[in-house]
PDB file of N, CA and C in Angstrom:
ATOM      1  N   UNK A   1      -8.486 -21.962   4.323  1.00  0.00           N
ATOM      2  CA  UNK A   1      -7.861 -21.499   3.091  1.00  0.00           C
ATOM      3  C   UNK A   1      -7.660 -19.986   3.178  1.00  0.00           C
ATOM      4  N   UNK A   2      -6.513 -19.286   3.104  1.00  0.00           N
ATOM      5  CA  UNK A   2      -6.624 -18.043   2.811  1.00  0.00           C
ATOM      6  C   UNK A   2      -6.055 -17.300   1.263  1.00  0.00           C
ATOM      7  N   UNK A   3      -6.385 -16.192   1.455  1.00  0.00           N
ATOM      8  CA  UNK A   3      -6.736 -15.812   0.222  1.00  0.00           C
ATOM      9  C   UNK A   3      -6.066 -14.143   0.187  1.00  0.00           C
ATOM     10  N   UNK A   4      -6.011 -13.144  -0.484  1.00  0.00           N
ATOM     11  CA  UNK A   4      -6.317 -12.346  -0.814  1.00  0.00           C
ATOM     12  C   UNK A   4      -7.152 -11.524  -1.102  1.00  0.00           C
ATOM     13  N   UNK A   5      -7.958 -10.164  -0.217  1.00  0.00           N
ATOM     14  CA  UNK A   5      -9.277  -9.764  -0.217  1.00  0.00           C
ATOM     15  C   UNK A   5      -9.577  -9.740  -1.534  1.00  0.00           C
ATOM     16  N   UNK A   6      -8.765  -9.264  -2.732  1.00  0.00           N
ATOM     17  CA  UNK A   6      -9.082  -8.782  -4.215  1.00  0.00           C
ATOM     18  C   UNK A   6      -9.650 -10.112  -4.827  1.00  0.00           C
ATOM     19  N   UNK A   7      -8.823 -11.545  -4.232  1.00  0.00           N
ATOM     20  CA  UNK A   7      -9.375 -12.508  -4.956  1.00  0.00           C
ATOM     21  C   UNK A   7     -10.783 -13.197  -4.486  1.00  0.00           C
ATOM     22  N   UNK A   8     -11.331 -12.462  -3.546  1.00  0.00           N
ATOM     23  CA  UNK A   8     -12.971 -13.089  -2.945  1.00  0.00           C
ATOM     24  C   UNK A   8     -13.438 -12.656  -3.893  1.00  0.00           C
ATOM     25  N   UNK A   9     -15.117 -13.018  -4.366  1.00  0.00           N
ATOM     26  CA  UNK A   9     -15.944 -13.145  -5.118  1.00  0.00           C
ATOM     27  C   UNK A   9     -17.025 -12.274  -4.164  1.00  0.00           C
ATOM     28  N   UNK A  10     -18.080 -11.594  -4.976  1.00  0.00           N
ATOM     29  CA  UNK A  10     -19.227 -11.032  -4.067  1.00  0.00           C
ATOM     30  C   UNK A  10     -19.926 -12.014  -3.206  1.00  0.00           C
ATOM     31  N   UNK A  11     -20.168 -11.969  -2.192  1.00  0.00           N
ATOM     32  CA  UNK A  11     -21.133 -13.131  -1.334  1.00  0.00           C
ATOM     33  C   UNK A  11     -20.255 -13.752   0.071  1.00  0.00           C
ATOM     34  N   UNK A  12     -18.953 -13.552  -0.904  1.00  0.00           N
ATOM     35  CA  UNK A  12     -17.492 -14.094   0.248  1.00  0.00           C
ATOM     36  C   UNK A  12     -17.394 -13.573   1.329  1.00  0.00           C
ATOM     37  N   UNK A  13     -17.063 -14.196   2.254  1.00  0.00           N
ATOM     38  CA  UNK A  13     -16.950 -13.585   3.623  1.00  0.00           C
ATOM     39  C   UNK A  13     -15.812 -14.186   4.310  1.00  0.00           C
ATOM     40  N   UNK A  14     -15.168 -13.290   5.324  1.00  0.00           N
ATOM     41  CA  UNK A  14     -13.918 -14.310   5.644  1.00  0.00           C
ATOM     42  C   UNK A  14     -13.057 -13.505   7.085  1.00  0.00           C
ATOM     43  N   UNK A  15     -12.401 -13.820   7.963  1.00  0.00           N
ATOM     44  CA  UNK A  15     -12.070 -13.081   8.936  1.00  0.00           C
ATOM     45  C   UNK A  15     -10.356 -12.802   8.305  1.00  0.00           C
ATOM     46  N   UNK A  16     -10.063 -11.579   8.919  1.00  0.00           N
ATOM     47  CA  UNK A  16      -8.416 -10.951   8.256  1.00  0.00           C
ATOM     48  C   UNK A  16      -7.659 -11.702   9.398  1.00  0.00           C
ATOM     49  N   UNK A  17      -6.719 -12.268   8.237  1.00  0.00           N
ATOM     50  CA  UNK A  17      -5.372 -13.027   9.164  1.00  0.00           C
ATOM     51  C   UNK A  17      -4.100 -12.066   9.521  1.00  0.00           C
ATOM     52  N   UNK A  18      -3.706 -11.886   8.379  1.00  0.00           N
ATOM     53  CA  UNK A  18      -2.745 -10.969   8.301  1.00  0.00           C
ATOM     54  C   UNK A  18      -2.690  -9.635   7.026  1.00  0.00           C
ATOM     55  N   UNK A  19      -1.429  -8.819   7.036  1.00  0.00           N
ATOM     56  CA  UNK A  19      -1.350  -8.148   5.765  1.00  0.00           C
ATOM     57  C   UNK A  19       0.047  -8.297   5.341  1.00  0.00           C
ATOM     58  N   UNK A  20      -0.069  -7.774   4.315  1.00  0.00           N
ATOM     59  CA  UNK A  20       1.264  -8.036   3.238  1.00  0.00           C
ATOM     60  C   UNK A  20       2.639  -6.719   3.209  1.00  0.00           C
ATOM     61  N   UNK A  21       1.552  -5.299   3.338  1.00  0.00           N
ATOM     62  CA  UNK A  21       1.899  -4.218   3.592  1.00  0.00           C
ATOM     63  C   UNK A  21       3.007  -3.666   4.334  1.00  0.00           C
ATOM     64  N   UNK A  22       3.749  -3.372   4.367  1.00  0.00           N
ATOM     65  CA  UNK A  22       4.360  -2.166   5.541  1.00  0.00           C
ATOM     66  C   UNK A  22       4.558  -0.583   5.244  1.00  0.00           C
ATOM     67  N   UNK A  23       4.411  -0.841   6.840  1.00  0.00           N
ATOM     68  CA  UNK A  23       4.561   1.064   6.787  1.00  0.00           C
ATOM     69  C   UNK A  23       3.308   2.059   6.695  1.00  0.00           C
ATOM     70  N   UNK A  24       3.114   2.630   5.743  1.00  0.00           N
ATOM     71  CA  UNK A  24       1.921   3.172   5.260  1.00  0.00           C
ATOM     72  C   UNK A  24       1.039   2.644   5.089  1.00  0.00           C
ATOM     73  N   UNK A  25       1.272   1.634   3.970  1.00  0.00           N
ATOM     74  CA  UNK A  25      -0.290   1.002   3.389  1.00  0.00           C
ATOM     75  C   UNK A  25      -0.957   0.497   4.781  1.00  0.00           C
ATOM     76  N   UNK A  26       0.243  -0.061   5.295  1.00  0.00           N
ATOM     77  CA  UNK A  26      -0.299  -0.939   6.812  1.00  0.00           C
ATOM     78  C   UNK A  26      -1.506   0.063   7.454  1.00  0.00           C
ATOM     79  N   UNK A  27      -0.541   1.126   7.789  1.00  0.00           N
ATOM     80  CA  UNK A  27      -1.325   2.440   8.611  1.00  0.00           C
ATOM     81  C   UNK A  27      -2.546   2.507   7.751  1.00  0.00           C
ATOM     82  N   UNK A  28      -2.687   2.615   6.768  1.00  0.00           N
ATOM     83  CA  UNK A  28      -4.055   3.548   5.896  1.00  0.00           C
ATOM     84  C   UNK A  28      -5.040   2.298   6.267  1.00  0.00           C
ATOM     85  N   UNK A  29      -4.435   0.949   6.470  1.00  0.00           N
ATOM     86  CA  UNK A  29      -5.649  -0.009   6.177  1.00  0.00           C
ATOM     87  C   UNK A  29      -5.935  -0.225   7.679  1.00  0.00           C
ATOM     88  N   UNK A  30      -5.491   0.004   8.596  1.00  0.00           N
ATOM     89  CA  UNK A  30      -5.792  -0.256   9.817  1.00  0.00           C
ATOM     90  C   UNK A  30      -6.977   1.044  10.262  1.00  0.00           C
ATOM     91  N   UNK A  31      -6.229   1.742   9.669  1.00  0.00           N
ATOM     92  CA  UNK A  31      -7.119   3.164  10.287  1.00  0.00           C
ATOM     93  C   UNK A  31      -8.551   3.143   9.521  1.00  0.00           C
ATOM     94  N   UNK A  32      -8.769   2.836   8.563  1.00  0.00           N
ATOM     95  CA  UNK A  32      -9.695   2.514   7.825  1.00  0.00           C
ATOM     96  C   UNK A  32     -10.768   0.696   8.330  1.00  0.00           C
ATOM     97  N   UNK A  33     -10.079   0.522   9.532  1.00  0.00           N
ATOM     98  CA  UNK A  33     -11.039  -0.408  10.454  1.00  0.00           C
ATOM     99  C   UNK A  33     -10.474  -1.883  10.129  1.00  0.00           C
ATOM    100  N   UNK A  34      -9.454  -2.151   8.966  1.00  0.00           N
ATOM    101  CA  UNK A  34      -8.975  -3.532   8.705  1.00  0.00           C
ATOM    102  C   UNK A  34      -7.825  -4.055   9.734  1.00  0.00           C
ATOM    103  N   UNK A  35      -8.249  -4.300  10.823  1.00  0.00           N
ATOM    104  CA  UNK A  35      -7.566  -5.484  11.800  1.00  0.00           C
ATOM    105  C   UNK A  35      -7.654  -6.948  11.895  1.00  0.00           C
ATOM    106  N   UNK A  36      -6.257  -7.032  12.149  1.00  0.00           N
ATOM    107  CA  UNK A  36      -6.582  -9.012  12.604  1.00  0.00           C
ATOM    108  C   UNK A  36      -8.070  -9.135  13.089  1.00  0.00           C
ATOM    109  N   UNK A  37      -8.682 -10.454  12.921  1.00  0.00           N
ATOM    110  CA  UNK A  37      -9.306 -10.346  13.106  1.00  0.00           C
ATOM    111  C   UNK A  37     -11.114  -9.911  13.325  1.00  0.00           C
ATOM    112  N   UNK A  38     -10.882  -9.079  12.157  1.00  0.00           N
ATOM    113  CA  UNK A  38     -12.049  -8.693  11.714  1.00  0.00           C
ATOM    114  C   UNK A  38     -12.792  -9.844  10.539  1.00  0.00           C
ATOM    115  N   UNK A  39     -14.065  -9.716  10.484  1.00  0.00           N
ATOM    116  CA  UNK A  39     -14.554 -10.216   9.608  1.00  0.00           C
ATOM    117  C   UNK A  39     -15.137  -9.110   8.507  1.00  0.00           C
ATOM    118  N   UNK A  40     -14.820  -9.750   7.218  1.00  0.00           N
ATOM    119  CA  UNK A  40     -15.415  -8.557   5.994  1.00  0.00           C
ATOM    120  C   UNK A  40     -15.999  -9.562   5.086  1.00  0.00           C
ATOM    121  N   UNK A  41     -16.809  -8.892   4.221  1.00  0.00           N
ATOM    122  CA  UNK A  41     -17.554  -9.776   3.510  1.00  0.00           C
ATOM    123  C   UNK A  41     -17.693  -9.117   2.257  1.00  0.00           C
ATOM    124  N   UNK A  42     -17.140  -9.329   1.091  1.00  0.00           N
ATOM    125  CA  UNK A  42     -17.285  -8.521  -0.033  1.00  0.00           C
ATOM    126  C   UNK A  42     -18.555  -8.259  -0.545  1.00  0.00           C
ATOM    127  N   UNK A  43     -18.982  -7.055  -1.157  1.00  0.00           N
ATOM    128  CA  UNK A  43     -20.317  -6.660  -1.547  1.00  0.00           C
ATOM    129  C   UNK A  43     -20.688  -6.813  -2.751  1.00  0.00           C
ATOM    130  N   UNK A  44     -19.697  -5.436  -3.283  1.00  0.00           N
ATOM    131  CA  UNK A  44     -19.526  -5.097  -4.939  1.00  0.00           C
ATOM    132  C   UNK A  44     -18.383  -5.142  -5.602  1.00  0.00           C
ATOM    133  N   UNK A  45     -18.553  -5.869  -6.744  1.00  0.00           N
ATOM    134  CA  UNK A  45     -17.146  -5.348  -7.334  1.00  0.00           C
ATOM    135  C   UNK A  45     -17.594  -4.524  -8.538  1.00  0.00           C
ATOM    136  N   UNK A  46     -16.616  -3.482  -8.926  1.00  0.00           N
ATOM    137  CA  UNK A  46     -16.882  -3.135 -10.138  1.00  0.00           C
ATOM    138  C   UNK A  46     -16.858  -3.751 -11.201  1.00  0.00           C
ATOM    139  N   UNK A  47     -17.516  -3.733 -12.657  1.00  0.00           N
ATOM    140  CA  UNK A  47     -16.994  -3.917 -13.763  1.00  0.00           C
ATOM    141  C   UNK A  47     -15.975  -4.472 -14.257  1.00  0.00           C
ATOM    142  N   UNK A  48     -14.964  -3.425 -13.811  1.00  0.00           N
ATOM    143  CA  UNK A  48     -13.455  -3.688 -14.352  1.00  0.00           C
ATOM    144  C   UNK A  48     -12.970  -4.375 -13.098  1.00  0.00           C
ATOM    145  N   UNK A  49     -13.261  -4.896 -12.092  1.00  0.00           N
ATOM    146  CA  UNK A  49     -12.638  -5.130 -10.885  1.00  0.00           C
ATOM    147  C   UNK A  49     -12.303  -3.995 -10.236  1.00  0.00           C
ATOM    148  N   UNK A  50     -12.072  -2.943 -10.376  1.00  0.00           N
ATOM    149  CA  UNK A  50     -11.923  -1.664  -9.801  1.00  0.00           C
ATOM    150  C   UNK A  50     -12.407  -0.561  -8.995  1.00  0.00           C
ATOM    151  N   UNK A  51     -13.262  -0.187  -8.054  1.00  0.00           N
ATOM    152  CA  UNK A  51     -12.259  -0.784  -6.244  1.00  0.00           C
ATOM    153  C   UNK A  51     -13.507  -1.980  -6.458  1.00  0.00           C
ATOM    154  N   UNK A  52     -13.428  -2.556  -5.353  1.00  0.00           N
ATOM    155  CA  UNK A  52     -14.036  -3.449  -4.525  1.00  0.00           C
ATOM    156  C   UNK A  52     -15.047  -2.976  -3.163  1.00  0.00           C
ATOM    157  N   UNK A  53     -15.856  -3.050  -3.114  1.00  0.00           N
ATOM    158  CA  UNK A  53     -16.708  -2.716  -1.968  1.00  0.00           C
ATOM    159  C   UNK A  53     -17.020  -3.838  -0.888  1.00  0.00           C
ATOM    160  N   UNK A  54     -16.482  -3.831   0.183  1.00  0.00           N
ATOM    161  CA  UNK A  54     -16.334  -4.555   1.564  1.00  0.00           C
ATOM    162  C   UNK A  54     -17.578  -3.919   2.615  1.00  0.00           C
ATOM    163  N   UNK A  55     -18.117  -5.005   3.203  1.00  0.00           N
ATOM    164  CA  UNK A  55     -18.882  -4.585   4.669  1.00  0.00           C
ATOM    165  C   UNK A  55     -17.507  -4.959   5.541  1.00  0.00           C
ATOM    166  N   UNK A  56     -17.381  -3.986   6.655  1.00  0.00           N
ATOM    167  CA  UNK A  56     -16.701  -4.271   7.368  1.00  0.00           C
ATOM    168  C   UNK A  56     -16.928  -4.162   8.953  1.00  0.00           C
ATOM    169  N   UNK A  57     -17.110  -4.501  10.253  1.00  0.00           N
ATOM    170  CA  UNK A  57     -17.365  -3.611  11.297  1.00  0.00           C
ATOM    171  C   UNK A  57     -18.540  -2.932  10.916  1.00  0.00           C
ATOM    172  N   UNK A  58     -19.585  -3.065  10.173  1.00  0.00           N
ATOM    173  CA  UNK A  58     -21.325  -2.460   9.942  1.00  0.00           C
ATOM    174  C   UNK A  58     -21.141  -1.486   9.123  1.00  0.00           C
ATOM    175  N   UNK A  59     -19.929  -1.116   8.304  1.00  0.00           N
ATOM    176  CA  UNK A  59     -19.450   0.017   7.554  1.00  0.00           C
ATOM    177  C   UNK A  59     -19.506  -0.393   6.141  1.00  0.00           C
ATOM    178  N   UNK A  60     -19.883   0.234   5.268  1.00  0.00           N
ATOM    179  CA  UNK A  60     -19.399  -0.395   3.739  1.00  0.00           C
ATOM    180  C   UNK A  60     -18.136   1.000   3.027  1.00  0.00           C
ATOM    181  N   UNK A  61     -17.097  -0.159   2.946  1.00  0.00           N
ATOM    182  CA  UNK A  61     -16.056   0.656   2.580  1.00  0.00           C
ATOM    183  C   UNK A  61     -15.408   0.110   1.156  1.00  0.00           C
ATOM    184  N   UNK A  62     -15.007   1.102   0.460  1.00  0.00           N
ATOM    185  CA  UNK A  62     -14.453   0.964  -1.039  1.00  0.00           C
ATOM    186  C   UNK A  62     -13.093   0.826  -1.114  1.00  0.00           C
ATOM    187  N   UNK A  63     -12.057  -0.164  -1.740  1.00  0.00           N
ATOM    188  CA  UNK A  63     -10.997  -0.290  -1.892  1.00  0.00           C
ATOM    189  C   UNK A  63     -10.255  -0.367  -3.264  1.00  0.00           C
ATOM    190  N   UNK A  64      -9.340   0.111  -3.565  1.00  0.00           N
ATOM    191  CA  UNK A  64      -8.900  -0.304  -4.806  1.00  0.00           C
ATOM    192  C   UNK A  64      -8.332  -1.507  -4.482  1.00  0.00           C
ATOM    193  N   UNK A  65      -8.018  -2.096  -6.124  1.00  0.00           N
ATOM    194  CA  UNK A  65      -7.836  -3.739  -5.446  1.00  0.00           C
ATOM    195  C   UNK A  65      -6.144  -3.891  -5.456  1.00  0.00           C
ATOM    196  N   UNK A  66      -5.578  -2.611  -5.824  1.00  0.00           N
ATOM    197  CA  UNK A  66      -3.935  -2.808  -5.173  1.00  0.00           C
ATOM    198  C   UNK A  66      -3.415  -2.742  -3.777  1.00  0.00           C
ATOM    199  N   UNK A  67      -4.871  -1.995  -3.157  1.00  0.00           N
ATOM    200  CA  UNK A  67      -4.932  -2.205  -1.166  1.00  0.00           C
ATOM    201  C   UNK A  67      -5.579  -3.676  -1.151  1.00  0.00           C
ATOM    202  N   UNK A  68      -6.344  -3.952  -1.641  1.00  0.00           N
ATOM    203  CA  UNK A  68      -7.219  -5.318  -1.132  1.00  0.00           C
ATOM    204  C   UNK A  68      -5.932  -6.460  -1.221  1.00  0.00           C
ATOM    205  N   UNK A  69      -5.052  -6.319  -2.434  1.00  0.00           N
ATOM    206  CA  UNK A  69      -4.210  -7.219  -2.057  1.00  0.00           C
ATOM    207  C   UNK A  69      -3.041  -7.636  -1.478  1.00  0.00           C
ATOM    208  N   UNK A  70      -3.012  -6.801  -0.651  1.00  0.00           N
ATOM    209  CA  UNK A  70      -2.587  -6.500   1.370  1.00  0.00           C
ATOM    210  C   UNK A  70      -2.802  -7.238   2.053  1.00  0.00           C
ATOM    211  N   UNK A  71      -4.136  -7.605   1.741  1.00  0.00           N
ATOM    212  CA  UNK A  71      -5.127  -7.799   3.153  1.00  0.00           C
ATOM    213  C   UNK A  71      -5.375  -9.735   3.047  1.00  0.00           C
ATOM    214  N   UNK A  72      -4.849 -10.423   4.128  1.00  0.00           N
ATOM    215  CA  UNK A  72      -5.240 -11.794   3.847  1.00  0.00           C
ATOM    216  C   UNK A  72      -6.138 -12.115   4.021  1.00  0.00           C
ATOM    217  N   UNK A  73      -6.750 -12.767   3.343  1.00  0.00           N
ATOM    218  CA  UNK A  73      -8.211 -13.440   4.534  1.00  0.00           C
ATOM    219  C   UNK A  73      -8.497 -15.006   4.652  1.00  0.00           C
ATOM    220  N   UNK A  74      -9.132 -15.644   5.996  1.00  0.00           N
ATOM    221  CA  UNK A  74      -9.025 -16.588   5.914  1.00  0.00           C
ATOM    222  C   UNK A  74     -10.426 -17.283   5.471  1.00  0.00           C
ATOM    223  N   UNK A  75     -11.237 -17.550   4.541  1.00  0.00           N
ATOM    224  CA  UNK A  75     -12.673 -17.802   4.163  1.00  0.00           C
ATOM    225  C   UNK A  75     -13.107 -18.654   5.043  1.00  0.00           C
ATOM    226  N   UNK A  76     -14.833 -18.153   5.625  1.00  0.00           N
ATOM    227  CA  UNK A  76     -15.303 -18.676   6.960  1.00  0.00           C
ATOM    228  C   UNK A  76     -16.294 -19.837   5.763  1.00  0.00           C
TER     229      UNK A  76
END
């Protein structure tokens, strides 16, 4: 099943299929460690939903959730 990183739940975990992005956003999310292929596992979300906190690659990184929903994922 894939999904949208913004729409995982805390606990979720899932490897990146693809993204939605071009151009920039693409660039900012790659450089920031989100490749095919990776596995991320959501941590925190805020309150309001607003960013989202991902383990990624042993890193914990913060996203707003208008980047998270870029990012596909496929739930492991």
């Amino acid at each position: 099943m894939i999904n949208a990183l913004n729409e995982l739940k805390v606990g979720d975990s899932g490897i990146i299929v693809s993204f939605k992005g071009k151009g920039s956003i693409r660039k900012h999310l790659m450089e920031m460690g989100f490749v095919k292929g990776a596995n991320v596992e959501i941590q925190r979300v805020a309150p309001l939903g607003d960013p989202i906190e991902v383990k990624i690659k042993g890193y914990s990184i913060s996203l707003r959730k208008e980047e998270a929903k870029n990012i596909e994922i496929e739930i492991v």
